[in-house]
PDB file of N, CA and C in Angstrom:
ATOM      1  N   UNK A   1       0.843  -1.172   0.000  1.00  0.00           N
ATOM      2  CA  UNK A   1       0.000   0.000   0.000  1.00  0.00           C
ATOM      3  C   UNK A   1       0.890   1.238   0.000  1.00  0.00           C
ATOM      4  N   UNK A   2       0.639   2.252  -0.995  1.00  0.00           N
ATOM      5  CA  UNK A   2       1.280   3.118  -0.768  1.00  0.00           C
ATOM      6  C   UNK A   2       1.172   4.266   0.221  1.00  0.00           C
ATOM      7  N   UNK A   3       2.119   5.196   0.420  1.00  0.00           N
ATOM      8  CA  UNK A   3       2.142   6.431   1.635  1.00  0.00           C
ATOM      9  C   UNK A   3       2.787   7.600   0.706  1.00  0.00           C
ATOM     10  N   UNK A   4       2.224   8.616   1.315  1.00  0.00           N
ATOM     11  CA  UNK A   4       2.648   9.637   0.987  1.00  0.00           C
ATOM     12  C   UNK A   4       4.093  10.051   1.686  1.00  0.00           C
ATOM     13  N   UNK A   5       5.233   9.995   1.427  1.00  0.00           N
ATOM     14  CA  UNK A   5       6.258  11.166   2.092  1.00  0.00           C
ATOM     15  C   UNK A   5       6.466  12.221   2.221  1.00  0.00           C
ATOM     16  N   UNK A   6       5.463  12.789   1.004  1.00  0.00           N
ATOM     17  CA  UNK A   6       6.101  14.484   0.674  1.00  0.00           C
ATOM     18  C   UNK A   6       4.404  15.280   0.357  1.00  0.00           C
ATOM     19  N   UNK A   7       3.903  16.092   1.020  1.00  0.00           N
ATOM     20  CA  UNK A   7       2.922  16.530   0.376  1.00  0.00           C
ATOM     21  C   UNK A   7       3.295  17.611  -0.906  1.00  0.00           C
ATOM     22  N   UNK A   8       2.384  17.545  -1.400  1.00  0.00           N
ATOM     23  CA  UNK A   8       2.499  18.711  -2.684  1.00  0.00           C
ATOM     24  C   UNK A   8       2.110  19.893  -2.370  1.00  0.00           C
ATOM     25  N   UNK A   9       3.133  21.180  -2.298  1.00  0.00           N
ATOM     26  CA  UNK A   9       2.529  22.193  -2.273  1.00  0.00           C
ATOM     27  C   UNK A   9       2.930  23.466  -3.063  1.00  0.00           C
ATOM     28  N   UNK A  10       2.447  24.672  -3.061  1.00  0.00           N
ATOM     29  CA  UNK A  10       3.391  26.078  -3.664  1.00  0.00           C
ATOM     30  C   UNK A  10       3.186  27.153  -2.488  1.00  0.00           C
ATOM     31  N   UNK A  11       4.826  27.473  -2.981  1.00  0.00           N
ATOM     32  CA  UNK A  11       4.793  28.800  -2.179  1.00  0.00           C
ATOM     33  C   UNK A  11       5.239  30.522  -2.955  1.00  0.00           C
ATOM     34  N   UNK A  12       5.594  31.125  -2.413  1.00  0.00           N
ATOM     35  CA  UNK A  12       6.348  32.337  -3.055  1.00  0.00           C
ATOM     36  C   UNK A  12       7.459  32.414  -2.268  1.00  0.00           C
ATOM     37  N   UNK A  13       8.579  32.369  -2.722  1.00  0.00           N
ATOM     38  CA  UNK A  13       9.523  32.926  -1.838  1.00  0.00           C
ATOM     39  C   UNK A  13      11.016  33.887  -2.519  1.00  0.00           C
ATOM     40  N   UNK A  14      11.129  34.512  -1.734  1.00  0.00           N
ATOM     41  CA  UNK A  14      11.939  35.506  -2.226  1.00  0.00           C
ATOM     42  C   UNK A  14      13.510  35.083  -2.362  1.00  0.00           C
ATOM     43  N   UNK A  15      14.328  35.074  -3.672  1.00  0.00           N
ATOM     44  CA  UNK A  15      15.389  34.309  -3.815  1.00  0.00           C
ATOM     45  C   UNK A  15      16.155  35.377  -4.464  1.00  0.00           C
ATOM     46  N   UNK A  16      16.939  35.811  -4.057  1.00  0.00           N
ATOM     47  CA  UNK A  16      17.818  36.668  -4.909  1.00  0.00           C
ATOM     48  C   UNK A  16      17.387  38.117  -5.205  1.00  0.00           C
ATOM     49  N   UNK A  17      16.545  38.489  -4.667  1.00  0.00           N
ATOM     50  CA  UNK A  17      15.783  39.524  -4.452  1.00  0.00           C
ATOM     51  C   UNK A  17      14.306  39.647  -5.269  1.00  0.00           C
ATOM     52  N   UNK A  18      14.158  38.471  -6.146  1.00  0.00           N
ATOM     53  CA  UNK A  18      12.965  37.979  -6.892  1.00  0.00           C
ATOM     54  C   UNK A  18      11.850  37.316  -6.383  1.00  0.00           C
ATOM     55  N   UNK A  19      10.698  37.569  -6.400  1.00  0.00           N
ATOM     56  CA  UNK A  19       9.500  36.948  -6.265  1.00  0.00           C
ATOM     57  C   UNK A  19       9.967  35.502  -6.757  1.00  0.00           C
ATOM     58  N   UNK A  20       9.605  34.420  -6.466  1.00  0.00           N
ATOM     59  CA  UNK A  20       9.877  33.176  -6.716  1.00  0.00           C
ATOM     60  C   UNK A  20       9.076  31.884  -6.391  1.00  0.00           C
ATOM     61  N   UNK A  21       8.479  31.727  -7.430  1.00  0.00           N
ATOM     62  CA  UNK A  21       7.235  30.291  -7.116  1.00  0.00           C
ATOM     63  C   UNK A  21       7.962  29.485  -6.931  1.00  0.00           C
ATOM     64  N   UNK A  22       8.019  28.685  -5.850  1.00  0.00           N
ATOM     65  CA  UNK A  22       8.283  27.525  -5.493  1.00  0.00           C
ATOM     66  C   UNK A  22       7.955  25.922  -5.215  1.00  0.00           C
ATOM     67  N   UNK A  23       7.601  25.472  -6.685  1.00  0.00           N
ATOM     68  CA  UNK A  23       6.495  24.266  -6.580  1.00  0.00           C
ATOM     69  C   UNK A  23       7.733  22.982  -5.915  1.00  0.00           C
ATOM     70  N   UNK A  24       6.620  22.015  -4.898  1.00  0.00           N
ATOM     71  CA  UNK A  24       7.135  21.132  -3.577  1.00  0.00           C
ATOM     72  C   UNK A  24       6.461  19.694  -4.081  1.00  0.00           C
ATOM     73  N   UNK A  25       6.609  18.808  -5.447  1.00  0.00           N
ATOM     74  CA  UNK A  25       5.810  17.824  -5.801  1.00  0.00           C
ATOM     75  C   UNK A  25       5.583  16.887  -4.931  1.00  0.00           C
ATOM     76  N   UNK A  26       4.249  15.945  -4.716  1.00  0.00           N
ATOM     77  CA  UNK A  26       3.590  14.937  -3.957  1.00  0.00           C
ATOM     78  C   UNK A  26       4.425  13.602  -4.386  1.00  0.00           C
ATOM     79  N   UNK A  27       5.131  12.920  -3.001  1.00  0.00           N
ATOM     80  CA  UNK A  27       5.600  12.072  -3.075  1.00  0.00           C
ATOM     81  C   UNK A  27       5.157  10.402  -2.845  1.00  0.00           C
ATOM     82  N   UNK A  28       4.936   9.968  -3.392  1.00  0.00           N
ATOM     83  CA  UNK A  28       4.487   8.687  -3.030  1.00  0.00           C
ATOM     84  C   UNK A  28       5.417   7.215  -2.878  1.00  0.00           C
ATOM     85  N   UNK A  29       5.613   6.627  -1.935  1.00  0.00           N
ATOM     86  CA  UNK A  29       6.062   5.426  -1.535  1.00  0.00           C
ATOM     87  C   UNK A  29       5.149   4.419  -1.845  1.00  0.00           C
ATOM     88  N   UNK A  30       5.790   3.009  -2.281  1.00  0.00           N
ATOM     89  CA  UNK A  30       5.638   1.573  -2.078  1.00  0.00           C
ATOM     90  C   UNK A  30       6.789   0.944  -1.444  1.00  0.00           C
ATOM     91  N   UNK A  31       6.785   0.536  -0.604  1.00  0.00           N
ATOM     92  CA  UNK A  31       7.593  -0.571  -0.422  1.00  0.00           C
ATOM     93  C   UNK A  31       7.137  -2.213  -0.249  1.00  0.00           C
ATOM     94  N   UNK A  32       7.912  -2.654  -0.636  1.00  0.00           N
ATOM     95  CA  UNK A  32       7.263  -4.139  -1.113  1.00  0.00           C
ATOM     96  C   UNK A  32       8.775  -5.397  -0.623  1.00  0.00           C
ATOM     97  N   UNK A  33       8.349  -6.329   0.240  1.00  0.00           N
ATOM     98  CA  UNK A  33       9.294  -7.242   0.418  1.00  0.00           C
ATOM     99  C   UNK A  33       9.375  -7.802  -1.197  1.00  0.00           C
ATOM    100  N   UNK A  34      10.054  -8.030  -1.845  1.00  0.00           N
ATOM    101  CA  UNK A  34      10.369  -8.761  -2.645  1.00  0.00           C
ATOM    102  C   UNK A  34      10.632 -10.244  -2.805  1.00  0.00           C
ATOM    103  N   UNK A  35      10.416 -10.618  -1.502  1.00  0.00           N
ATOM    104  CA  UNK A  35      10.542 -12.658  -1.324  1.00  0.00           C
ATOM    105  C   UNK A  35       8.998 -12.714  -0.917  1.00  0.00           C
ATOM    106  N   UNK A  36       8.476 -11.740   0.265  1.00  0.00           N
ATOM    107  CA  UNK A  36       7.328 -12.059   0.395  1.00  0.00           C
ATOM    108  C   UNK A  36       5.938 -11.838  -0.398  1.00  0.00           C
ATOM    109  N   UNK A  37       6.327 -10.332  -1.026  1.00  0.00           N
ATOM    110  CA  UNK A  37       5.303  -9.456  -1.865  1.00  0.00           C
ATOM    111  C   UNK A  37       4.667  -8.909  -0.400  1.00  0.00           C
ATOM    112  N   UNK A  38       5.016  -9.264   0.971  1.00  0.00           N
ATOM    113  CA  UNK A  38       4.557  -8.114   1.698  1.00  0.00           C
ATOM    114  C   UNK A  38       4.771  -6.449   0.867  1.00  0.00           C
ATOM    115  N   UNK A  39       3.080  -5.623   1.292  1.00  0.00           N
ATOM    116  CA  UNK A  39       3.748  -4.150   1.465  1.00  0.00           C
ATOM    117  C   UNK A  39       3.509  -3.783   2.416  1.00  0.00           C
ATOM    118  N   UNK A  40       4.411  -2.653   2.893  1.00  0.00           N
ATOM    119  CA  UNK A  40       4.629  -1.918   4.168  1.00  0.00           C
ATOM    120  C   UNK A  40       4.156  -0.527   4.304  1.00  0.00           C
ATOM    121  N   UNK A  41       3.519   0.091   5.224  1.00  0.00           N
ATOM    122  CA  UNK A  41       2.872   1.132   5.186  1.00  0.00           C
ATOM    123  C   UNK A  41       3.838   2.544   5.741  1.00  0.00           C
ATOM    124  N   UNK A  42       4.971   1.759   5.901  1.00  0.00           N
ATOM    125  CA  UNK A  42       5.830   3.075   6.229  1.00  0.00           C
ATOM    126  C   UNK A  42       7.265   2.275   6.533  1.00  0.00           C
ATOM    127  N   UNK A  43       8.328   3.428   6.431  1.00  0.00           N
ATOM    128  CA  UNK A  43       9.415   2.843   6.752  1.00  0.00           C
ATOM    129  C   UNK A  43       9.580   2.060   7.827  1.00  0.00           C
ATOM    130  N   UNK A  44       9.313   2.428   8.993  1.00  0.00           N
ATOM    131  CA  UNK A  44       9.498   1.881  10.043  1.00  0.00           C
ATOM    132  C   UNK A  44       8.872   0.471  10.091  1.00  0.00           C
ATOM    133  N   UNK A  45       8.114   0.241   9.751  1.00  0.00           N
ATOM    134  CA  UNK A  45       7.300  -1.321   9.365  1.00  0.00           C
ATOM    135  C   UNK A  45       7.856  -2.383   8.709  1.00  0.00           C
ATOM    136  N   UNK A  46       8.817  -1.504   7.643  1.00  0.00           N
ATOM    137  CA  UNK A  46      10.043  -2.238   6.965  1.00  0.00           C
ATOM    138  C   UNK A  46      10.860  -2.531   7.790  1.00  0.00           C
ATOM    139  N   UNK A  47      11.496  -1.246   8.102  1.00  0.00           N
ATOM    140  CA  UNK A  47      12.545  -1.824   9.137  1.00  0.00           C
ATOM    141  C   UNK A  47      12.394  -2.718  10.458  1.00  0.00           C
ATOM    142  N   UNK A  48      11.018  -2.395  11.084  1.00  0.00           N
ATOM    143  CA  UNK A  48      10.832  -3.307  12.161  1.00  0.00           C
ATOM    144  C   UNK A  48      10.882  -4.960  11.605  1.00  0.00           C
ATOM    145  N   UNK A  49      10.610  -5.055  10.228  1.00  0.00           N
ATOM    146  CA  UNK A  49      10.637  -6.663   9.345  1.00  0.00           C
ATOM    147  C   UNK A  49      12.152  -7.007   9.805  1.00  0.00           C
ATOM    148  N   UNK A  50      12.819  -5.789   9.026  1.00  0.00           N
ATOM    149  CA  UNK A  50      14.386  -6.430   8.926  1.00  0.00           C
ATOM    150  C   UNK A  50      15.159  -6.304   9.854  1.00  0.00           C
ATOM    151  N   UNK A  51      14.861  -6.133  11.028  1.00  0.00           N
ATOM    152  CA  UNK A  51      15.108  -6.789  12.647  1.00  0.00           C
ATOM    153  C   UNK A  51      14.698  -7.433  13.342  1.00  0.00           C
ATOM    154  N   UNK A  52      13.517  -8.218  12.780  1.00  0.00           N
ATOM    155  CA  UNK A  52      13.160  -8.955  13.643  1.00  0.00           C
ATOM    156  C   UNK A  52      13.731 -10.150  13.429  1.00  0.00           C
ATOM    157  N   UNK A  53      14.293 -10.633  14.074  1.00  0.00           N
ATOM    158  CA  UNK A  53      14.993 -11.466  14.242  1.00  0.00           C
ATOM    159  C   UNK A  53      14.054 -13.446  13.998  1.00  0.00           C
ATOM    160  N   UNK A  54      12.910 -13.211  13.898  1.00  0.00           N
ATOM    161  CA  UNK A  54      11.908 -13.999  13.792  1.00  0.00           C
ATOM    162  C   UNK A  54      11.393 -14.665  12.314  1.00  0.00           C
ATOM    163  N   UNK A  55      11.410 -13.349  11.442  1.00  0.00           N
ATOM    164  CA  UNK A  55      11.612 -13.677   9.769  1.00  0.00           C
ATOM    165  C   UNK A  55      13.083 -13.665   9.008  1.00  0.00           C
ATOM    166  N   UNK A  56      13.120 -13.708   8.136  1.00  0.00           N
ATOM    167  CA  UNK A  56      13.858 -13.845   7.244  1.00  0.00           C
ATOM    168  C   UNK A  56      14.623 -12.892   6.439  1.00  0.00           C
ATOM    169  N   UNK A  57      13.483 -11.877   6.588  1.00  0.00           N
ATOM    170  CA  UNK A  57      13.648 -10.266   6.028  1.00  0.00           C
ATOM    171  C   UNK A  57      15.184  -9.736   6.297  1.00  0.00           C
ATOM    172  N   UNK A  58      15.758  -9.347   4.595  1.00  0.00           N
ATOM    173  CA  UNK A  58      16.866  -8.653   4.785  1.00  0.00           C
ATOM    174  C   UNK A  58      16.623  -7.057   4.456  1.00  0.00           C
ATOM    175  N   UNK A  59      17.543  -6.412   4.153  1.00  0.00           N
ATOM    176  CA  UNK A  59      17.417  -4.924   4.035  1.00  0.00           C
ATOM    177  C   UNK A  59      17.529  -5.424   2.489  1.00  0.00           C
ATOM    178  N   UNK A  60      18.054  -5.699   1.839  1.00  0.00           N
ATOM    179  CA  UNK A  60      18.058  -5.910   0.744  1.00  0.00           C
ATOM    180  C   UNK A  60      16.656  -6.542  -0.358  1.00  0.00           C
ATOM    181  N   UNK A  61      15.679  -7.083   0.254  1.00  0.00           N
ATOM    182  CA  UNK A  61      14.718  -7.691   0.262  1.00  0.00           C
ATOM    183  C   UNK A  61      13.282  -6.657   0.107  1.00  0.00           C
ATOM    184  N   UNK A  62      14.088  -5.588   0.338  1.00  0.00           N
ATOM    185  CA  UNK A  62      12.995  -4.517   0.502  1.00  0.00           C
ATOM    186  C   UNK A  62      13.143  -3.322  -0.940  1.00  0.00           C
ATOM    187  N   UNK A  63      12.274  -3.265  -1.873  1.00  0.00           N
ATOM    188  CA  UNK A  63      12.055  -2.614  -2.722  1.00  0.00           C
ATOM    189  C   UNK A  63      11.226  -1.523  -2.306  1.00  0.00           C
ATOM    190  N   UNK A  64      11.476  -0.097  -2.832  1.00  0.00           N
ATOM    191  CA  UNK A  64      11.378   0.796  -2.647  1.00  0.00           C
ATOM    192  C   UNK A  64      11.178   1.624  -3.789  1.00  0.00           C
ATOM    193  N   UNK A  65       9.992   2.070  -4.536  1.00  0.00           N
ATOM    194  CA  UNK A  65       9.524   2.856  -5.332  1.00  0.00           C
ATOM    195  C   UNK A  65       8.841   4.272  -4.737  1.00  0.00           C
ATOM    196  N   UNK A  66       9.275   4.826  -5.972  1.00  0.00           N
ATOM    197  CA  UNK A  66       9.380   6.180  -5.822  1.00  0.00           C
ATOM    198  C   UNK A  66       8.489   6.854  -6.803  1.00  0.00           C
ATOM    199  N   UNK A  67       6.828   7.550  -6.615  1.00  0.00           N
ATOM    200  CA  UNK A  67       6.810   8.000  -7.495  1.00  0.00           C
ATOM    201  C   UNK A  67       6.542   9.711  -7.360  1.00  0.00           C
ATOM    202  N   UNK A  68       6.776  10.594  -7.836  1.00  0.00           N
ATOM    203  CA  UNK A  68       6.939  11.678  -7.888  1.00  0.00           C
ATOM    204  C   UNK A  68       5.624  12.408  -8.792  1.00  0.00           C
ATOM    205  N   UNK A  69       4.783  13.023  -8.358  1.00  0.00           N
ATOM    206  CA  UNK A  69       3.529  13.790  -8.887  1.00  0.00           C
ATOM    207  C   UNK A  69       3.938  15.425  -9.226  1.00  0.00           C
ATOM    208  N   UNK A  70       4.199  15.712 -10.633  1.00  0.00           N
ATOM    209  CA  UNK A  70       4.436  16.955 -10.375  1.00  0.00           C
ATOM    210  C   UNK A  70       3.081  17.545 -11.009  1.00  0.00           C
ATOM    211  N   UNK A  71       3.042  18.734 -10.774  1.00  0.00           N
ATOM    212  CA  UNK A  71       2.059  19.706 -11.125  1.00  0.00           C
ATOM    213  C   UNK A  71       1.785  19.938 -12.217  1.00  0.00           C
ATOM    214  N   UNK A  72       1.021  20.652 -13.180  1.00  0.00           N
ATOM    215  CA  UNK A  72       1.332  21.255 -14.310  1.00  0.00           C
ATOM    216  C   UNK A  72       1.573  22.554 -13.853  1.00  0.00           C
ATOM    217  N   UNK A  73       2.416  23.261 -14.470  1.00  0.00           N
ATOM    218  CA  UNK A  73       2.111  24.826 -14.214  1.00  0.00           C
ATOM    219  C   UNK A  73       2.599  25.220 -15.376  1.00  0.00           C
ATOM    220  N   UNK A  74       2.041  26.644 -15.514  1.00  0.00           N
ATOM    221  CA  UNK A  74       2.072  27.572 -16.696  1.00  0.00           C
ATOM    222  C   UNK A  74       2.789  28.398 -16.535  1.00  0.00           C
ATOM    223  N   UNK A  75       3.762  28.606 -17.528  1.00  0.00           N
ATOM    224  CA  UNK A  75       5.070  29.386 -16.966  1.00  0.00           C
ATOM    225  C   UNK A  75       5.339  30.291 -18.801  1.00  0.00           C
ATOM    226  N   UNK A  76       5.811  31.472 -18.181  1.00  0.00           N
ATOM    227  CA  UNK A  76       6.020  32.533 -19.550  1.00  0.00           C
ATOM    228  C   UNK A  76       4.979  33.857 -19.458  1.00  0.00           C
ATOM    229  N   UNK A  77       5.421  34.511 -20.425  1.00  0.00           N
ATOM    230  CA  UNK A  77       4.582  35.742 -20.157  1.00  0.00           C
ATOM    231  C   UNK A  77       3.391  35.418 -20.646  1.00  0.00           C
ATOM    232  N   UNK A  78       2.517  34.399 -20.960  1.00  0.00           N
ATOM    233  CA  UNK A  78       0.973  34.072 -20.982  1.00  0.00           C
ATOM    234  C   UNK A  78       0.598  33.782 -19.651  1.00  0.00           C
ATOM    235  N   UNK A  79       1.458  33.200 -18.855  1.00  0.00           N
ATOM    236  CA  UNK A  79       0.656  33.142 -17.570  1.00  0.00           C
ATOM    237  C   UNK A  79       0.380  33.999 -16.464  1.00  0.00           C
ATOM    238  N   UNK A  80       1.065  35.086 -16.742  1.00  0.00           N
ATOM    239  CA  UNK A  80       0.598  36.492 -16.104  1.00  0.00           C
ATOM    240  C   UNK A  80       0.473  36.247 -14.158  1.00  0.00           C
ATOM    241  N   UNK A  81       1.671  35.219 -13.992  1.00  0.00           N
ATOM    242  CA  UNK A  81       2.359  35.207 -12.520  1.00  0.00           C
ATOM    243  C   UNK A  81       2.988  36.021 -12.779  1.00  0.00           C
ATOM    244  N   UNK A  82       3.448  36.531 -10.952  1.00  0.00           N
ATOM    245  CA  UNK A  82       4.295  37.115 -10.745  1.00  0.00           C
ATOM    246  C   UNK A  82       5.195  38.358 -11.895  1.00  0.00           C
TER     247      UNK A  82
END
């Protein structure tokens, strides 16, 4: 199941003495044992696998996808930001 790590957001911030949009894209996690096809709902769930001393679970065993949501935004003098 996936989790979010990163919410998506925008800000303005001032960089160099410029107004400056600052888009923050929505991050999404899977992690997935790869021997078991367990998924894990957060890191720590992983890692609590690959210490427990009870399964089998290595650190290596653990796949980790990454997917990254970016925004669209409209950028140039048609979009009449900033």
């Amino acid at each position: 199941m996936p989790f979010i790590e990163q919410e998506a957001k925008e800000e303005i911030k001032i960089i160099e003495g410029k107004k400056t949009k600052v888009i923050t894209p929505e991050v999404e996690i899977t992690l997935t044992n790869t021997q078991t096809g367990q998924e894990y709902m957060s890191d720590a769930e992983a890692d609590a696998d690959v210490n427990n001393p009870n399964t089998a679970t290595q650190r290596e065993h653990i796949r980790r996808d990454v997917h990254v949501k970016v925004a669209q935004i409209n950028i140039g003098a048609q979009s009449k930001e900033l």
